[in-house]
C-alpha atoms as a PDB file:
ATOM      1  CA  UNK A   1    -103.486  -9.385 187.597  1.00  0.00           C
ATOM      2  CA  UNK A   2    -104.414  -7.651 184.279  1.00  0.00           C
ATOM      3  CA  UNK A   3    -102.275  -7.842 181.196  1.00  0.00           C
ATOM      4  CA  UNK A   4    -102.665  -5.692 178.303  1.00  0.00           C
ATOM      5  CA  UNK A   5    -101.415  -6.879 174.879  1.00  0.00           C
ATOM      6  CA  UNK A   6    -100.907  -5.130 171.963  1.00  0.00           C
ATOM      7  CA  UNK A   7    -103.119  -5.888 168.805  1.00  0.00           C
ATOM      8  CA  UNK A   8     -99.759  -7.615 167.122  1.00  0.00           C
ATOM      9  CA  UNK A   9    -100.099 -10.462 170.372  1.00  0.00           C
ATOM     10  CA  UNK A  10    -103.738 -10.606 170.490  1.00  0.00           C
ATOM     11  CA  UNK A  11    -103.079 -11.561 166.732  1.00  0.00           C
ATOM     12  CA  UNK A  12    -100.548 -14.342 167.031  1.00  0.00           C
ATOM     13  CA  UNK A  13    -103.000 -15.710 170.020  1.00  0.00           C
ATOM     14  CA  UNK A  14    -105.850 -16.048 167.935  1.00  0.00           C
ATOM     15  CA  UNK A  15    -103.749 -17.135 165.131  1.00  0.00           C
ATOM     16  CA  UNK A  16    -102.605 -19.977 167.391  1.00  0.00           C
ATOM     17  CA  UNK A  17    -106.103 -21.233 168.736  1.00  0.00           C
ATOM     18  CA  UNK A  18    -107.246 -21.006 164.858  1.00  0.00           C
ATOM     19  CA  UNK A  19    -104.530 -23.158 164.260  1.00  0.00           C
ATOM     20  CA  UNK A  20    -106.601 -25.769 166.834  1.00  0.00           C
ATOM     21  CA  UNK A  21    -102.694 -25.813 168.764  1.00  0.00           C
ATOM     22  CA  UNK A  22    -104.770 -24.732 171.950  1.00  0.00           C
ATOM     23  CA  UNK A  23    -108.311 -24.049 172.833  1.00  0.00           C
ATOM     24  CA  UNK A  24    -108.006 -20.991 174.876  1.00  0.00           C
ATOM     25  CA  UNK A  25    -106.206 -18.150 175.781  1.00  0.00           C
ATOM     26  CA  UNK A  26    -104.936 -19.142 179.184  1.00  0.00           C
ATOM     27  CA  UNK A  27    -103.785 -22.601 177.564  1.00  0.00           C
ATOM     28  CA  UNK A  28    -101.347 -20.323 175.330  1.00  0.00           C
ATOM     29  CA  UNK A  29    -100.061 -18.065 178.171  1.00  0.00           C
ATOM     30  CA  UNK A  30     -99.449 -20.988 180.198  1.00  0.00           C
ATOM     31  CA  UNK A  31     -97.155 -22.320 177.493  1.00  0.00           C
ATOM     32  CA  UNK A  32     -95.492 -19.101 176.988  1.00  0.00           C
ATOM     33  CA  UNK A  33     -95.139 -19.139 180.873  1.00  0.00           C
ATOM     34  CA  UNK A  34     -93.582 -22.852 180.739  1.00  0.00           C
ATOM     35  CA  UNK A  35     -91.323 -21.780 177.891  1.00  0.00           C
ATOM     36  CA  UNK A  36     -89.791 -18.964 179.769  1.00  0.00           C
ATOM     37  CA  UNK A  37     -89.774 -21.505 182.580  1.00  0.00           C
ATOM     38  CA  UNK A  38     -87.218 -23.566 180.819  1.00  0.00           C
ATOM     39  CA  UNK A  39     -84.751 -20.744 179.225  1.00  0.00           C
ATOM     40  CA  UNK A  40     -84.150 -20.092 182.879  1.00  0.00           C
ATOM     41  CA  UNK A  41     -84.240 -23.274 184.916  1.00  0.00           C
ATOM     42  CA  UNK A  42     -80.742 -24.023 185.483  1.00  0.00           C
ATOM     43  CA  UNK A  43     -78.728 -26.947 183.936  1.00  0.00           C
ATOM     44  CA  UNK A  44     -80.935 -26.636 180.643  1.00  0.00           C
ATOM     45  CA  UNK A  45     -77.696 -24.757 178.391  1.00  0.00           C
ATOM     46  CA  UNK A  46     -79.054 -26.115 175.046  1.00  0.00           C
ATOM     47  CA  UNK A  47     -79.325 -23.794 172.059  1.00  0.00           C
ATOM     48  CA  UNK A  48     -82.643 -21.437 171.536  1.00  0.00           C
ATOM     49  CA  UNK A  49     -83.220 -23.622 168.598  1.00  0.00           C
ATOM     50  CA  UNK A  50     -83.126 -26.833 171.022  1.00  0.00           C
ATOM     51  CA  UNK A  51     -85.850 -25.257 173.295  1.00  0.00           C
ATOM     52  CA  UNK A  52     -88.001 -23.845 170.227  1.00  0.00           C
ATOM     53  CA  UNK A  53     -87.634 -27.590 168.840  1.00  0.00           C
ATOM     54  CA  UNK A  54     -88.952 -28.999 172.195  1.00  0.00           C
ATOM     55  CA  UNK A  55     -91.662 -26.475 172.510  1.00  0.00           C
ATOM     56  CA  UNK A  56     -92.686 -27.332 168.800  1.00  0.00           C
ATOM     57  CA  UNK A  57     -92.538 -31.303 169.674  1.00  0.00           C
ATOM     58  CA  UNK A  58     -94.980 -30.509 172.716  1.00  0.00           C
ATOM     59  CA  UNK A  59     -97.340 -28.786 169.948  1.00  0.00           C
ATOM     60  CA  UNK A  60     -97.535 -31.636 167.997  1.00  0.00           C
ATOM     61  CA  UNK A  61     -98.294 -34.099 170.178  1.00  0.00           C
ATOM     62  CA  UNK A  62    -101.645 -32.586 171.623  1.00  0.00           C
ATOM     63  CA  UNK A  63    -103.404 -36.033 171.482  1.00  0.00           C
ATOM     64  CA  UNK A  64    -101.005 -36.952 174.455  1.00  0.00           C
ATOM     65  CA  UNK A  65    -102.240 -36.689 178.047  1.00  0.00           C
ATOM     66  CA  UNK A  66    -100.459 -33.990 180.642  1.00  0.00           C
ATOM     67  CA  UNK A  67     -98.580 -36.546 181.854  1.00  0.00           C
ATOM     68  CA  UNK A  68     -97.483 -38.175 178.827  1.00  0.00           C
ATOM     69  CA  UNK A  69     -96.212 -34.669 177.205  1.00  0.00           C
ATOM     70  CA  UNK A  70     -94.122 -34.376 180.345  1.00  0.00           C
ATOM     71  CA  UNK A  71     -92.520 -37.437 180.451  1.00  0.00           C
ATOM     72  CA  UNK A  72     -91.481 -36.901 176.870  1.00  0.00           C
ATOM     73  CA  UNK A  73     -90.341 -33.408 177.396  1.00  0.00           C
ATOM     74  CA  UNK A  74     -88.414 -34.620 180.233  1.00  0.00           C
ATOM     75  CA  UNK A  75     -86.693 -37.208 177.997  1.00  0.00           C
ATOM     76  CA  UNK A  76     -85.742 -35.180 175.026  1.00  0.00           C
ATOM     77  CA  UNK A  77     -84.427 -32.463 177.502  1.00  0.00           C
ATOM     78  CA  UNK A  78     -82.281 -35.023 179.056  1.00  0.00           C
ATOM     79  CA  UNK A  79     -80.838 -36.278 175.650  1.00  0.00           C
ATOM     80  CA  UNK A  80     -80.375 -32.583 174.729  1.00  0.00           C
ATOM     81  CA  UNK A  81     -78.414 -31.875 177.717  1.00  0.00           C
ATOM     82  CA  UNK A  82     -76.694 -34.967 177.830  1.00  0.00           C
ATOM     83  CA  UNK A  83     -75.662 -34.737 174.183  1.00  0.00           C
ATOM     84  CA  UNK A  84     -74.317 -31.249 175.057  1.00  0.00           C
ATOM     85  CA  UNK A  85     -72.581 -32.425 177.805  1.00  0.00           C
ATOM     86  CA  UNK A  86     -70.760 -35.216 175.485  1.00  0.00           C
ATOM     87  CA  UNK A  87     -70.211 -32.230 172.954  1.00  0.00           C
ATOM     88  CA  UNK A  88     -71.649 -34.043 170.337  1.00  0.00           C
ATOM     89  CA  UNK A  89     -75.507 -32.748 168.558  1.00  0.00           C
ATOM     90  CA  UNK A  90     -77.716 -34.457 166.327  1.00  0.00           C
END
């Protein structure tokens, strides 16, 4: 598959990997891919700003292995949704 990107996404790519947040191309589109992932996996019904926050936590913790950044994105999703569930937000 070939993608073609405009120069405005080729920009916020690089602007990324200069930011050290990932080391490669591919390591950003597979983020975008798990982002979109999660607005559309069912059961997740927390806000855009609840995903963005998640997706921002998983930036920061880069020193974390695979396995580690899953487990904790698990764990904050589950709080999100079960604080949603309750009615109640942080």
């Amino acid at each position: 598959m070939t993608i073609h990107l405009t120069p405005d996404q080729e920009r916020r790519i690089q602007a990324v990997i200069n930011k050290g947040a990932y080391e490669s191309i591919e390591e950003v589109v597979e983020a975008a891919l798990t982002a979109v992932e999660q607005r559309v996996v069912p059961g997740f019904s927390g806000s855009q700003e609840e995903l963005e926050a998640l997706l921002l936590e998983g930036l920061a913790s880069k020193t974390m292995s695979e396995e580690e950044s899953w487990s904790s994105f698990k764990k904050e999703t589950k709080t999100l949704l079960d604080q949603h569930k309750s009615g109640s937000s942080s």
